[in-house]
Protein backbone atom coordinates (compact mmCIF):
# COMPACT_ATOMS: atom_id res chain seq x y z
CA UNK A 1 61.05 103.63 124.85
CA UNK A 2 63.12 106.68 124.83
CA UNK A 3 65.45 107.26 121.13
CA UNK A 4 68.95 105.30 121.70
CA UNK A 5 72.07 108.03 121.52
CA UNK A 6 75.01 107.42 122.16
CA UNK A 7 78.61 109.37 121.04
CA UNK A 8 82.16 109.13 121.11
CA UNK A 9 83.79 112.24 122.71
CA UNK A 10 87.76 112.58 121.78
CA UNK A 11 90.34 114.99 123.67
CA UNK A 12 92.07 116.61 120.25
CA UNK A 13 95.20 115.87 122.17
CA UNK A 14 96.65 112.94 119.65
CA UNK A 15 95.89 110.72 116.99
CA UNK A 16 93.18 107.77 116.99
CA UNK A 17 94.45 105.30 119.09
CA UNK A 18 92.79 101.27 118.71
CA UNK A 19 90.76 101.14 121.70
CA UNK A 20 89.35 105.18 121.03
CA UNK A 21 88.33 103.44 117.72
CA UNK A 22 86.86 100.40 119.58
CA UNK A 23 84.74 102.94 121.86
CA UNK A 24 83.54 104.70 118.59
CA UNK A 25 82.54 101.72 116.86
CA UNK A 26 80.76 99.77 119.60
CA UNK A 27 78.86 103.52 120.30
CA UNK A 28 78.34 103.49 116.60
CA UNK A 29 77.26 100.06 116.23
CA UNK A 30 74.85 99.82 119.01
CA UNK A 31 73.24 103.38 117.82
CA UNK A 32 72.84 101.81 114.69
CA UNK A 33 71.45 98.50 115.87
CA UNK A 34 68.91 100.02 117.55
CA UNK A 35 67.52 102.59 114.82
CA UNK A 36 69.22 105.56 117.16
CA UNK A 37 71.89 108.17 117.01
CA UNK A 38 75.67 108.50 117.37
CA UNK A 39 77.22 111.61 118.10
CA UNK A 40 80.48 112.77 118.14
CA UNK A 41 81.75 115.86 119.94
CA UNK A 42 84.96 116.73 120.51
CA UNK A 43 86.23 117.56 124.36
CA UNK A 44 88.87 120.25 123.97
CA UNK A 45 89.16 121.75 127.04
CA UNK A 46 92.49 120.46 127.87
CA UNK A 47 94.39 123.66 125.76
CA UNK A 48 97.63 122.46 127.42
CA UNK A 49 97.56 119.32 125.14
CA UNK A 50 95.83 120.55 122.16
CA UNK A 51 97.03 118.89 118.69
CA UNK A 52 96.26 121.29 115.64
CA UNK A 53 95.09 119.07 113.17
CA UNK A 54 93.47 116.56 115.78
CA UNK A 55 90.24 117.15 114.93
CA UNK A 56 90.26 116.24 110.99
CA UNK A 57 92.74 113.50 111.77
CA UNK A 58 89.73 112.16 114.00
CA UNK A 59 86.96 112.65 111.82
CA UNK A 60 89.03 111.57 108.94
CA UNK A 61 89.63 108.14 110.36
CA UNK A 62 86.07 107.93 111.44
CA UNK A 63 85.23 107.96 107.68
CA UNK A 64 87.60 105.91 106.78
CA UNK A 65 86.20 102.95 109.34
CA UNK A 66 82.47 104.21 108.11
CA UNK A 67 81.57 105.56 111.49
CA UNK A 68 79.49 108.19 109.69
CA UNK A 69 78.06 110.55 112.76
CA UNK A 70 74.38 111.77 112.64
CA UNK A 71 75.26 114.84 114.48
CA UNK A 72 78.85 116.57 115.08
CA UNK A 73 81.06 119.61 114.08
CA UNK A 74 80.89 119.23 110.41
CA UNK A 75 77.01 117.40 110.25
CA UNK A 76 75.16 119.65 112.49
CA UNK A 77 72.46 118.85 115.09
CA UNK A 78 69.98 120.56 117.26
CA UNK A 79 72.45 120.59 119.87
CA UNK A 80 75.30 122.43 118.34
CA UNK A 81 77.45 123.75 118.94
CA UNK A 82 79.74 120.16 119.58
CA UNK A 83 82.84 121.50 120.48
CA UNK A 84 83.25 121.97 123.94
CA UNK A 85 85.14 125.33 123.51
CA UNK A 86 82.52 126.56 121.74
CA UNK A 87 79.76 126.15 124.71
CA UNK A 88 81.61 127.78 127.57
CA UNK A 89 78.85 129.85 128.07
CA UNK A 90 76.42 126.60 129.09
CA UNK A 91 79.17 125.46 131.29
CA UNK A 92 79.14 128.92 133.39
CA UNK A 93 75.81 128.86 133.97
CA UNK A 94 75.63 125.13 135.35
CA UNK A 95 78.32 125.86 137.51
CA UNK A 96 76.63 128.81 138.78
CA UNK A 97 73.52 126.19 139.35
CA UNK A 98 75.19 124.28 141.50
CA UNK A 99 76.73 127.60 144.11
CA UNK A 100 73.42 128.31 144.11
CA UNK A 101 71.71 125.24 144.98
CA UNK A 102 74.83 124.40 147.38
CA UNK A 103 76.52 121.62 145.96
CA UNK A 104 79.43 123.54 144.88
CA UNK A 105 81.54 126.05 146.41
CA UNK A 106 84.37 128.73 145.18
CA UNK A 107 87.86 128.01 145.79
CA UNK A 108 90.12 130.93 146.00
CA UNK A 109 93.56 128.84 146.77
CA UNK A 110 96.57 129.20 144.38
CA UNK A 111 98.06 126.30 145.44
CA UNK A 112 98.86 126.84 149.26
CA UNK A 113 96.39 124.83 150.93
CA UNK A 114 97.48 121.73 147.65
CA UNK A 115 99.59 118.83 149.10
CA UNK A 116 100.55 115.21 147.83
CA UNK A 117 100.17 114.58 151.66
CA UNK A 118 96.87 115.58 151.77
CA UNK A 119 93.84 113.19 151.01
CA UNK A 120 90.79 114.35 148.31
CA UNK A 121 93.25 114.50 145.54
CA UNK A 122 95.90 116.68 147.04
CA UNK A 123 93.40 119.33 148.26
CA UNK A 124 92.44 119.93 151.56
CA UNK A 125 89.41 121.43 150.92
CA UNK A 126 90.47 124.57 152.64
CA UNK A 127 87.77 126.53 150.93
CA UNK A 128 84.65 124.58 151.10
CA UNK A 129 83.09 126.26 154.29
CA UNK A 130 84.03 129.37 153.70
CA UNK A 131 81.43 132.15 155.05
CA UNK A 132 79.13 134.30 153.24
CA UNK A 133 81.35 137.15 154.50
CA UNK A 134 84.98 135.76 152.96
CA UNK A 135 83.74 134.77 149.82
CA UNK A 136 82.22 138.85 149.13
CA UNK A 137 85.78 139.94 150.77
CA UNK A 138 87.45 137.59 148.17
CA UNK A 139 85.70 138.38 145.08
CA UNK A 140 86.15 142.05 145.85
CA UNK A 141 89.99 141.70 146.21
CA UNK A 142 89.58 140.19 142.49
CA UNK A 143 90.44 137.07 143.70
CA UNK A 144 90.47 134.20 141.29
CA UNK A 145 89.08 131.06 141.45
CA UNK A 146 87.39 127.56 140.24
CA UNK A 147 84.89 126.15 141.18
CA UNK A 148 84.89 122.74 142.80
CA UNK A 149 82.32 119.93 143.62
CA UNK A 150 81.01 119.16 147.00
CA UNK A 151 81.14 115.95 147.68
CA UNK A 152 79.22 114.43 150.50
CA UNK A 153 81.60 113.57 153.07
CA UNK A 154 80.09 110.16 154.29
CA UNK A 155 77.85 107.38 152.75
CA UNK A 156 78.87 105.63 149.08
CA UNK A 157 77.92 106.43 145.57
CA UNK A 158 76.69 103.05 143.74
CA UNK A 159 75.51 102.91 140.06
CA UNK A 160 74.96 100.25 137.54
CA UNK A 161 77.19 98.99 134.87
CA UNK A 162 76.00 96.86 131.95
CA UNK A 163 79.05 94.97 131.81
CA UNK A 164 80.44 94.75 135.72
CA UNK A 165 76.85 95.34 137.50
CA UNK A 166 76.98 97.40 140.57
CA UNK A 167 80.04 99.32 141.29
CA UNK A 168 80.00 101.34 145.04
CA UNK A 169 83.04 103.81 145.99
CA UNK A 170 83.30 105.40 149.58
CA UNK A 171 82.08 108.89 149.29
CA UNK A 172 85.26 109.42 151.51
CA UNK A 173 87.39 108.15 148.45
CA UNK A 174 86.37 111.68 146.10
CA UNK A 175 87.96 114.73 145.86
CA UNK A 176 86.38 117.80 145.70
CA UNK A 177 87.23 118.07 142.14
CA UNK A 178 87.68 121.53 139.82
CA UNK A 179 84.34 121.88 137.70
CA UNK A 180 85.42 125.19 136.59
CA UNK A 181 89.03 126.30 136.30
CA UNK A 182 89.89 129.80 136.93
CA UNK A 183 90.07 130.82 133.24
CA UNK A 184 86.29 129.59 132.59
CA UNK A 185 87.27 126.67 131.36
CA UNK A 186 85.55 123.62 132.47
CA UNK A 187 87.20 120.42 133.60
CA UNK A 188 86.64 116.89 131.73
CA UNK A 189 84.18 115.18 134.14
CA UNK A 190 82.03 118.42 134.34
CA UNK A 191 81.90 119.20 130.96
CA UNK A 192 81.48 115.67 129.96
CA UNK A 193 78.19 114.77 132.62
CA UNK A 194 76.69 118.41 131.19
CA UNK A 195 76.64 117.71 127.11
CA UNK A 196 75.76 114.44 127.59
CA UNK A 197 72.74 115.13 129.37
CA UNK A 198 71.70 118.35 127.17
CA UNK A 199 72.77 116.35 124.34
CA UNK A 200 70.21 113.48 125.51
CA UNK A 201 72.89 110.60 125.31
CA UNK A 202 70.80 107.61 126.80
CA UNK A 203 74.04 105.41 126.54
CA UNK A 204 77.55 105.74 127.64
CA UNK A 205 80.06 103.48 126.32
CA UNK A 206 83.96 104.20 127.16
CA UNK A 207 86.54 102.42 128.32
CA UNK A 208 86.93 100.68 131.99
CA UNK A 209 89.59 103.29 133.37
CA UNK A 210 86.63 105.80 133.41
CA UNK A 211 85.02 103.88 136.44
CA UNK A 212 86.69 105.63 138.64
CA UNK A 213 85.19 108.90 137.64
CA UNK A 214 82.05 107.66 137.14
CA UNK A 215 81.09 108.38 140.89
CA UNK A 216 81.45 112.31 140.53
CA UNK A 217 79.53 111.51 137.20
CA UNK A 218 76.42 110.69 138.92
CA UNK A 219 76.43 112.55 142.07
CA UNK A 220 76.33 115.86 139.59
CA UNK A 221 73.63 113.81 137.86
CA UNK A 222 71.97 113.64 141.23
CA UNK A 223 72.69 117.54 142.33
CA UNK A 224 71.18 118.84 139.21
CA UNK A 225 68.08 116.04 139.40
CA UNK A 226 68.50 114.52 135.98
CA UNK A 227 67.70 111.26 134.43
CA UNK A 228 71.09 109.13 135.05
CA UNK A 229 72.04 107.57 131.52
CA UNK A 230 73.19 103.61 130.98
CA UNK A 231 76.91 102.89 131.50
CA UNK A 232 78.90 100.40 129.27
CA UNK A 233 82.68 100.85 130.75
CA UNK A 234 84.98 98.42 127.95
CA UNK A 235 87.57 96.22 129.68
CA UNK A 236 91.14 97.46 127.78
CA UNK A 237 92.49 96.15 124.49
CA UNK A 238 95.92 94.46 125.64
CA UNK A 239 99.15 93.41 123.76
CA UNK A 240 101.05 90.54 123.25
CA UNK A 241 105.17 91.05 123.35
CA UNK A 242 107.45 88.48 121.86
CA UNK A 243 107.90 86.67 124.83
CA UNK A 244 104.32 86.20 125.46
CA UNK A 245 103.38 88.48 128.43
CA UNK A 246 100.66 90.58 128.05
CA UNK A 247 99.91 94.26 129.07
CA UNK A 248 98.27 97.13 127.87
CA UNK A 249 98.46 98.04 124.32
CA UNK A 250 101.34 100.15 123.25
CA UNK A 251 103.90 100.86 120.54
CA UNK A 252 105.95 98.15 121.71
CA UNK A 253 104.05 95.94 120.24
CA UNK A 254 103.55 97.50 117.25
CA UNK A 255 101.14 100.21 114.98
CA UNK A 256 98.92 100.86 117.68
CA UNK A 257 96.46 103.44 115.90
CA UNK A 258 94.03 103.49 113.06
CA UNK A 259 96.77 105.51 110.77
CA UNK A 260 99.48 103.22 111.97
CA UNK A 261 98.10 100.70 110.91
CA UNK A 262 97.01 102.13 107.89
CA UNK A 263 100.36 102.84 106.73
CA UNK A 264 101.10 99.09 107.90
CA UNK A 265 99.57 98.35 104.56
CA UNK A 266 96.05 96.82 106.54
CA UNK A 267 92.66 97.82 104.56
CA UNK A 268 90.49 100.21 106.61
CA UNK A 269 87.92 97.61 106.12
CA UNK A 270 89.81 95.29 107.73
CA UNK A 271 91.14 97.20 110.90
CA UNK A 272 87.40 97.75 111.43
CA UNK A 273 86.51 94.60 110.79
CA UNK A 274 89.06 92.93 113.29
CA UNK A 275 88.65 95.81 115.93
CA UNK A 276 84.81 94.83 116.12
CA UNK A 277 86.00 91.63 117.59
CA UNK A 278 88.08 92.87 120.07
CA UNK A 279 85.65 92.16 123.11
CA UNK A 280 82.78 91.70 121.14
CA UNK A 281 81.58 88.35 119.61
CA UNK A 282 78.07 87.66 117.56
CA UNK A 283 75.58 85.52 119.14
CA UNK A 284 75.00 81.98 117.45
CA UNK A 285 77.65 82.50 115.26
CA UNK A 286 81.48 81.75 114.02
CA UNK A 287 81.05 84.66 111.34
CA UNK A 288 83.98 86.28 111.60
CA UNK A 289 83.86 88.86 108.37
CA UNK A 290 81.66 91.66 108.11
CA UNK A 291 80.59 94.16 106.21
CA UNK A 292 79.45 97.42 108.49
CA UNK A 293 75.69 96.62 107.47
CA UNK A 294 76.55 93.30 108.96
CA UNK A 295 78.04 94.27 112.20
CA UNK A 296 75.59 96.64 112.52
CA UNK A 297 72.96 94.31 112.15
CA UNK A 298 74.43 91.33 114.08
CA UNK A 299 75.62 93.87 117.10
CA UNK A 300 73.97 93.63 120.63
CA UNK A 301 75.50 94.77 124.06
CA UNK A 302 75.13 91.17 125.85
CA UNK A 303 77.58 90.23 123.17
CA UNK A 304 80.32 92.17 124.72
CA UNK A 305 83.12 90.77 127.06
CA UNK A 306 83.83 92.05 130.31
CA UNK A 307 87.55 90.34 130.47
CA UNK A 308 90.50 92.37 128.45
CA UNK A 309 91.19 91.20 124.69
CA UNK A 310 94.29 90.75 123.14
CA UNK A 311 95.57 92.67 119.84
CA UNK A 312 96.81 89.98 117.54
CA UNK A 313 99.20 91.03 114.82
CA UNK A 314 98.82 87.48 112.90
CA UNK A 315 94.69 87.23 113.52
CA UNK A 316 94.73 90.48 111.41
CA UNK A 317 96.88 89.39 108.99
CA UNK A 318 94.75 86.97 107.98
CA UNK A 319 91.80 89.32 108.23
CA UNK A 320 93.82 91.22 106.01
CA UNK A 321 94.25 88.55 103.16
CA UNK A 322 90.93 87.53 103.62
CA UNK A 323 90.06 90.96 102.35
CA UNK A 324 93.01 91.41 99.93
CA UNK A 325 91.59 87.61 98.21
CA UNK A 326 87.49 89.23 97.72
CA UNK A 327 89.23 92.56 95.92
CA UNK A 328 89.00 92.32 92.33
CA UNK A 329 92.48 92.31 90.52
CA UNK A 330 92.04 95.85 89.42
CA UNK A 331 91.12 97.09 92.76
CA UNK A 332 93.98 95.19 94.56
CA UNK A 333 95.82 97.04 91.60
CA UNK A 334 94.49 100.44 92.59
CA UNK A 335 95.23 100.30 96.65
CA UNK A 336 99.01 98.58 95.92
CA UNK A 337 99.64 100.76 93.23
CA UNK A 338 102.54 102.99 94.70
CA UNK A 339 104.09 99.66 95.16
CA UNK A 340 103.76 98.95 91.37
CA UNK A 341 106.69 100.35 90.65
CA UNK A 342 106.55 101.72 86.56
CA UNK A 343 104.37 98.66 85.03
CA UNK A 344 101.74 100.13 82.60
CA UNK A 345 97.86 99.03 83.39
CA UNK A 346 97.82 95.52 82.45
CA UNK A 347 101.10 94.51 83.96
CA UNK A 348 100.07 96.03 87.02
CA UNK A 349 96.74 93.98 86.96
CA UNK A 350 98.44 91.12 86.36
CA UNK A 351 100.67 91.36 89.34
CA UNK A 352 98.07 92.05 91.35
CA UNK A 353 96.25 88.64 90.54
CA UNK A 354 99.86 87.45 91.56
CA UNK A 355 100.12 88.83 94.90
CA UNK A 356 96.58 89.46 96.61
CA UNK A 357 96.60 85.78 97.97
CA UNK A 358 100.26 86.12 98.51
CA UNK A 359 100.33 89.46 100.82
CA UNK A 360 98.50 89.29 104.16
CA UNK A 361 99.58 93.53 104.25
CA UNK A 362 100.48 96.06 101.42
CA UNK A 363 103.62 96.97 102.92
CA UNK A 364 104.86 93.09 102.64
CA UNK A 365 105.00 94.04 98.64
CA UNK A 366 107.68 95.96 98.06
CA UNK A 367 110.15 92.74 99.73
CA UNK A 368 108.09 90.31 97.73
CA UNK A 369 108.89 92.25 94.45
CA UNK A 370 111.83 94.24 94.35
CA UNK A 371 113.54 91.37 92.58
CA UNK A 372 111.60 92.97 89.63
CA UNK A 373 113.02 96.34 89.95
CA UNK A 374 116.58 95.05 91.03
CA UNK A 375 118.29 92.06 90.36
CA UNK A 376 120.32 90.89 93.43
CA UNK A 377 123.84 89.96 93.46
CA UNK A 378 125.09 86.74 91.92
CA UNK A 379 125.18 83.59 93.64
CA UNK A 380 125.93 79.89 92.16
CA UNK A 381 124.99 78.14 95.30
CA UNK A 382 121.20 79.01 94.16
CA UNK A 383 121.62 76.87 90.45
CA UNK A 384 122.21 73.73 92.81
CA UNK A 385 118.89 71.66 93.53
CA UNK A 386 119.04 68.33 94.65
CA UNK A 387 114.80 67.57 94.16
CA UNK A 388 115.76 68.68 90.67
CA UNK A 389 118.97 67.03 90.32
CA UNK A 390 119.91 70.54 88.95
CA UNK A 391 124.10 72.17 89.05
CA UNK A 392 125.60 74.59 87.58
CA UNK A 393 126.50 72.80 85.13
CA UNK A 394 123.53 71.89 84.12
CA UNK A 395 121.84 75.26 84.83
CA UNK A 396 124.47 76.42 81.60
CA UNK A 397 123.21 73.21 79.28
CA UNK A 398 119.50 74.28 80.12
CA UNK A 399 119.73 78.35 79.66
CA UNK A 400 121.81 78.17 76.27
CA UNK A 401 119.08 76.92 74.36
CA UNK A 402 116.29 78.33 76.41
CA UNK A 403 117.94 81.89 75.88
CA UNK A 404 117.77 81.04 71.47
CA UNK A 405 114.20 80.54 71.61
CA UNK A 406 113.17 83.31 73.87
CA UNK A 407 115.42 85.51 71.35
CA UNK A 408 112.94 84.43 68.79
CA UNK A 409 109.56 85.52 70.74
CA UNK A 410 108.28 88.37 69.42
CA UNK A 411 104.70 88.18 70.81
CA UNK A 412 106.00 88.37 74.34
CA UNK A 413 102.69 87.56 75.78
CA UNK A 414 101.70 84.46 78.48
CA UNK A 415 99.80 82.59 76.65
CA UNK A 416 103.35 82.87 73.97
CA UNK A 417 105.70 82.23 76.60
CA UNK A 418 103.66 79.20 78.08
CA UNK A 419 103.67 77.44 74.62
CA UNK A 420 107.05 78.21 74.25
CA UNK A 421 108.26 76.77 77.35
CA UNK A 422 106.05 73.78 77.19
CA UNK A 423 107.83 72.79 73.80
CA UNK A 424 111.26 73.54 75.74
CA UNK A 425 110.41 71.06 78.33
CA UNK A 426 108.90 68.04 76.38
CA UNK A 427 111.92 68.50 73.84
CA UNK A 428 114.49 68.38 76.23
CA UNK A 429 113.32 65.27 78.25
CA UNK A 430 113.99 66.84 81.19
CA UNK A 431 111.21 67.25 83.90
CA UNK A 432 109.15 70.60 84.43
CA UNK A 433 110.50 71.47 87.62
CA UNK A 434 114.37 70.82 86.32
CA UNK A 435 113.72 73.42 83.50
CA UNK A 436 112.08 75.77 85.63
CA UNK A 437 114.44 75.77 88.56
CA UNK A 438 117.68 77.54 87.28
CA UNK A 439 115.25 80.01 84.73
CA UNK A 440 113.84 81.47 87.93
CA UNK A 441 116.99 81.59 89.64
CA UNK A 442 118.55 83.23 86.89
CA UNK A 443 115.59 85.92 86.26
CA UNK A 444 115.33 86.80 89.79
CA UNK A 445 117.95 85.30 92.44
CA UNK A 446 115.24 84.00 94.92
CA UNK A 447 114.02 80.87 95.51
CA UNK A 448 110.82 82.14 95.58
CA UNK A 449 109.02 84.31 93.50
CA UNK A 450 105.45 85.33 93.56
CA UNK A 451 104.20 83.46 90.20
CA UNK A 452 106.39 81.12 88.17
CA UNK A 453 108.84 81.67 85.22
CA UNK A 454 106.26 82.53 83.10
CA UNK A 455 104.90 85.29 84.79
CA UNK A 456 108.36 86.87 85.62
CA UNK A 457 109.02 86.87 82.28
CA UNK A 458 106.33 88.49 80.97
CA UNK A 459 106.43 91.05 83.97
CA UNK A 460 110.40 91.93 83.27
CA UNK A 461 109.77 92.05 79.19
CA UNK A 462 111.13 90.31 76.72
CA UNK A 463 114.75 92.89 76.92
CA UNK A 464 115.31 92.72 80.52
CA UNK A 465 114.91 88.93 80.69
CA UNK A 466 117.40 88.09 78.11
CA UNK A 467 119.56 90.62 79.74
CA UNK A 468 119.42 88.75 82.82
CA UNK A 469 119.27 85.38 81.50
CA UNK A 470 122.44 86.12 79.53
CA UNK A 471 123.69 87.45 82.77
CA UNK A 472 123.75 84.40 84.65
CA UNK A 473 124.92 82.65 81.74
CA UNK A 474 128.03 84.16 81.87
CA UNK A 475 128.13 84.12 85.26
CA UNK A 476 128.00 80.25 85.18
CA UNK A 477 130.52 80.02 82.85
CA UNK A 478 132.92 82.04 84.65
């Protein structure tokens, strides 16, 4: 059996949308599976649309998700170069294959014989039967032109998709397309059909609005007399709005790419993770988190879906906290720790053993906790609790002589504050919850807090929780 290789192939013409990571990792995964190769090259021939920094955004966010490449830009290969601007010399001499064995032809129109009335793409093929004679007149006027595919003109062009089976488009239904602009530049689908088969890519997985193309695909695979790869077209990744309809993924719905999402405050672990099961399910199995050595070893093409899947927000929130609850403390600690505020190392681990069940994304911190950093304003209704039986009133009775004995802490530690609080409470008579109510109120103005009284104590320190405590006392007496 011939070496499985497949690639992902990105335009450098934006950032790394969800479903051009879903095509990566299923390439990845199934290269992986099957002890072969994953490529990635990068298609730049679009200049028009070319984003600077593209290029290490997309290999950036490769590494991130652990789709490590065996060959590309930056790891070599014996078929570098794999930038497509870089190999303009191959694609010249292809083209030149195919004027010479017929199946192309020059095209010397600049745009007169181009019409949105006209079939074939909006070309009316004005130059395909040209004679010998023109052409020689043409290229001796200096003449530009591209060079463009000829099609056959009857019959149908079938091949065989893994997921939809056999697909057959009317040969009457293709354009003569452009397989060499005017500039030397070659055009996606010609390009794209010659690296892949120099490059020896047995599979080709991409996304379902590439079927179209796919019959110029292997027609130039037939004119040149090569082995046809295996196509794997992915139905789309779709979106959910508020209202329930669903239609193709987009920012309306939300972070749509892998930085987005990043920023989000999702774990790149867990983007990949949840992306993996967007149109791809394990066989014999309700697994639903994995480790890259475990997707890679569970992964197989009949596990794919043919019918669209649907991006859901809440299904990776709780991927997300399924994550955030295996970290360690101090590695929860390390990946929220811009949203730490100024706690020194302990504090900071502490909070995190707080919040990691608590958060299902990092950016859901800053809301959860910025009680810490500033009080908010004032309000009595909150020292009223009926399952408490707890008032104003008797918020003032309970922080008076709660305020004395904190005052006399000097230890200001949990295990400290715990003792001191349990005397408080079996002293006073009063239940646990009735003591506790208007000292969390009073330390943070929320109802809830993540951890108890306790822990937002020994968080704020033993100065800024008197401060506040005496705060609200006066408050409440006012």
């Amino acid at each position: 059996m011939n070496r499985i290789r497949t690639r992902f192939a990105p335009s450098p013409t934006g950032y790394m949308h969800i479903g051009n990571l879903r095509t990566a990792l299923y390439a990845y995964l199934f290269a992986k599976s099957q002890g072969g190769d994953f490529i990635l090259r990068i298609e730049d021939t679009d200049r028009a649309r070319f984003v600077a920094d593209a290029v290490e955004f997309i290999e950036r966010t490769l590494a991130a998700a652990k789709i490590i490449p065996d060959e590309g830009p930056h790891h070599g290969g014996a078929f570098a170069p794999y930038v497509q601007s870089e190999r303009m010399d191959i694609y010249k001499k292809y083209a030149e294959q195919l004027l010479e064995s017929g199946h192309a032809y020059r095209c010397f129109c600049a745009g007169e014989n181009s019409s949105e009335e006209n079939k074939f793409g909006g070309y009316n093929r004005h130059c395909r039967d040209l004679s010998a004679a023109e052409i020689e007149k043409n290229l001796a006027e200096g003449k530009p032109y591209v060079i463009r595919q000829k099609m056959p003109l009857v019959g149908e062009t079938t091949f065989y998709d893994v997921l939809h089976g056999n697909i057959t488009i009317a040969n009457s239904e293709l354009e003569d397309q452009v397989l060499l602009k005017s500039d030397g530049m070659p055009t996606y689908n010609f390009a794209n059909v010659v690296d892949d088969h120099l490059m020896e890519v047995s599979h080709i997985i991409r996304g379902t609005e590439f079927i179209t193309s796919t019959p110029k695909h292997v027609l130039l695979y037939e004119f040149f007399g090569w082995e046809m790869p295996t196509f794997i077209h992915l139905a789309p990744v779709m979106g959910k709005a508020a209202d329930g309809t669903v239609s193709k993924l987009s920012k309306r719905h939300g972070a749509t790419g892998f930085n987005g999402l990043i920023e989000a405050g999702y774990l790149p672990e867990a983007i990949t993770n949840y992306v993996a099961l967007l149109g791809w399910s394990p066989k014999n199995s309700c697994q639903e988190i994995f480790s890259m050595d475990e997707l890679i070893k569970a992964f197989s093409i009949d596990g794919l879906s043919k019918s669209p899947a649907v991006f859901d927000y809440a299904k990776l929130d709780w991927m997300n906290g399924e994550y955030f609850k295996a970290m360690s403390d101090e590695d929860f600690a390390c990946a929220a720790d811009k949203y730490f505020m100024d706690f020194d190392a302990p504090r900071k681990i502490f909070l995190a053993s707080l919040l990691k069940t608590r958060v299902a994304k990092l950016s859901d911190i800053p809301e959860m906790i910025s009680f810490l950093k500033n009080l908010p304003p004032f309000d009595v209704e909150l020292f009223s609790n009926k399952r408490n039986k707890i008032t104003p009133q008797k918020s003032i009775e309970i922080l008076e002589p709660a305020i004395k004995i904190f005052e006399t802490v000097d230890d200001w530690t949990l295990d400290t504050l715990n003792e001191k609080i349990s005397a408080f409470v079996t002293e006073s008579g009063l239940k646990i919850g009735a003591v506790m109510w208007p000292l969390r109120i009073a330390l943070s103005m929320k109802k809830v807090t993540p951890g108890g009284v306790t822990e937002i104590l020994y968080l704020l320190g033993k100065k800024t929780s008197l401060e506040r405590l005496n705060s609200a006392l006066n408050n409440l007496r006012d």
